[in-house]
Protein backbone atom coordinates (compact mmCIF):
# COMPACT_ATOMS: atom_id res chain seq x y z
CA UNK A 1 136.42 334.57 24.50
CA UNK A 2 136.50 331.79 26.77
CA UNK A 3 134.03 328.91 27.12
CA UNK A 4 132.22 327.13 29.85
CA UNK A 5 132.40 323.27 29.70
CA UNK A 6 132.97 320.47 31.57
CA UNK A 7 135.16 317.80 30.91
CA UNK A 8 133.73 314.11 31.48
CA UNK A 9 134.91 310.46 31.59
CA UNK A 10 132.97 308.07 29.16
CA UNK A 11 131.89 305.05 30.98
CA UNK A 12 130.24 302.77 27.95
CA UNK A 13 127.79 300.42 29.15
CA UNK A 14 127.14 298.86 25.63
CA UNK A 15 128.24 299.40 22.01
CA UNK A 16 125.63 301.46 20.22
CA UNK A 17 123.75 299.66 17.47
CA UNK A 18 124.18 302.19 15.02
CA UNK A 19 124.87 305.83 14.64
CA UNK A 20 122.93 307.87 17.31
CA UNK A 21 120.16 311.17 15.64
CA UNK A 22 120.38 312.83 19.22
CA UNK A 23 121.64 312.56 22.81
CA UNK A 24 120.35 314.24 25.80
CA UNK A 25 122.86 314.55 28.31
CA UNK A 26 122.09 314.89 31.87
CA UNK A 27 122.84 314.63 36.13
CA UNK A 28 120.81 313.09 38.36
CA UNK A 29 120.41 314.37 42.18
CA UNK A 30 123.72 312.84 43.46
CA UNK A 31 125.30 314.62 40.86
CA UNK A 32 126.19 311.59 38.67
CA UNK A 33 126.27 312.35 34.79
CA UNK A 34 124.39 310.49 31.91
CA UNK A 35 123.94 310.28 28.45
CA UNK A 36 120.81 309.09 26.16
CA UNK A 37 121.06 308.08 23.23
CA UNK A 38 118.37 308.41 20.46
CA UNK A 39 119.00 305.31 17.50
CA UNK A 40 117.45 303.28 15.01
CA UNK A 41 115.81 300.15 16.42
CA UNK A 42 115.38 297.11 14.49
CA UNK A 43 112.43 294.71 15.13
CA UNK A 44 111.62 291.03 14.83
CA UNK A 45 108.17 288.88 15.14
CA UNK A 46 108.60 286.98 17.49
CA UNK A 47 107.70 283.11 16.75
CA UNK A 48 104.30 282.08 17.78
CA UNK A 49 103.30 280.01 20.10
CA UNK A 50 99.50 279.70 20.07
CA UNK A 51 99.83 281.47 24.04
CA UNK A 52 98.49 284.41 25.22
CA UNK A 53 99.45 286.69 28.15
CA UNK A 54 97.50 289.12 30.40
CA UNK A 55 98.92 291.96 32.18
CA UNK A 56 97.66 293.38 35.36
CA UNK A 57 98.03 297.33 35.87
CA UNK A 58 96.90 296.89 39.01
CA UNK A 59 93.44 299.08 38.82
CA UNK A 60 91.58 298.48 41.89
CA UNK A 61 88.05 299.39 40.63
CA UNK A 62 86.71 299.43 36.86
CA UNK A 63 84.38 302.41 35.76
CA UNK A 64 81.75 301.43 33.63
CA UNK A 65 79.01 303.52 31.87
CA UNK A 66 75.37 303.00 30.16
């Protein structure tokens, strides 16, 4: 029985931080391979600062009902 594969060279553009639970491998429209990693993240508070930030989605008009 033979098998269908494809042979590819790894390009790494970072270490992993820890042991991936999945990958989804894929190409894009020009043909060009990729693979996505699933892993752990680790998070940290940042410090405060006693600033705040807005973010503009960039809605146009706002809806409003009564």
């Amino acid at each position: 029985m033979s098998g269908r594969g494809i042979v590819l060279t790894v390009v790494w553009s970072r270490p992993l931080p820890d042991q991936p639970s999945s990958v989804r491998v894929y190409r894009d429209s020009l043909g060009h391979w990729y693979a996505s990693f699933v892993v752990p993240a680790q998070t940290e508070p940042l410090p405060a600062t006693g600033r705040v930030i807005g973010v503009d989605w960039g809605v146009a008009e706002a809806a409003t009902t009564t």
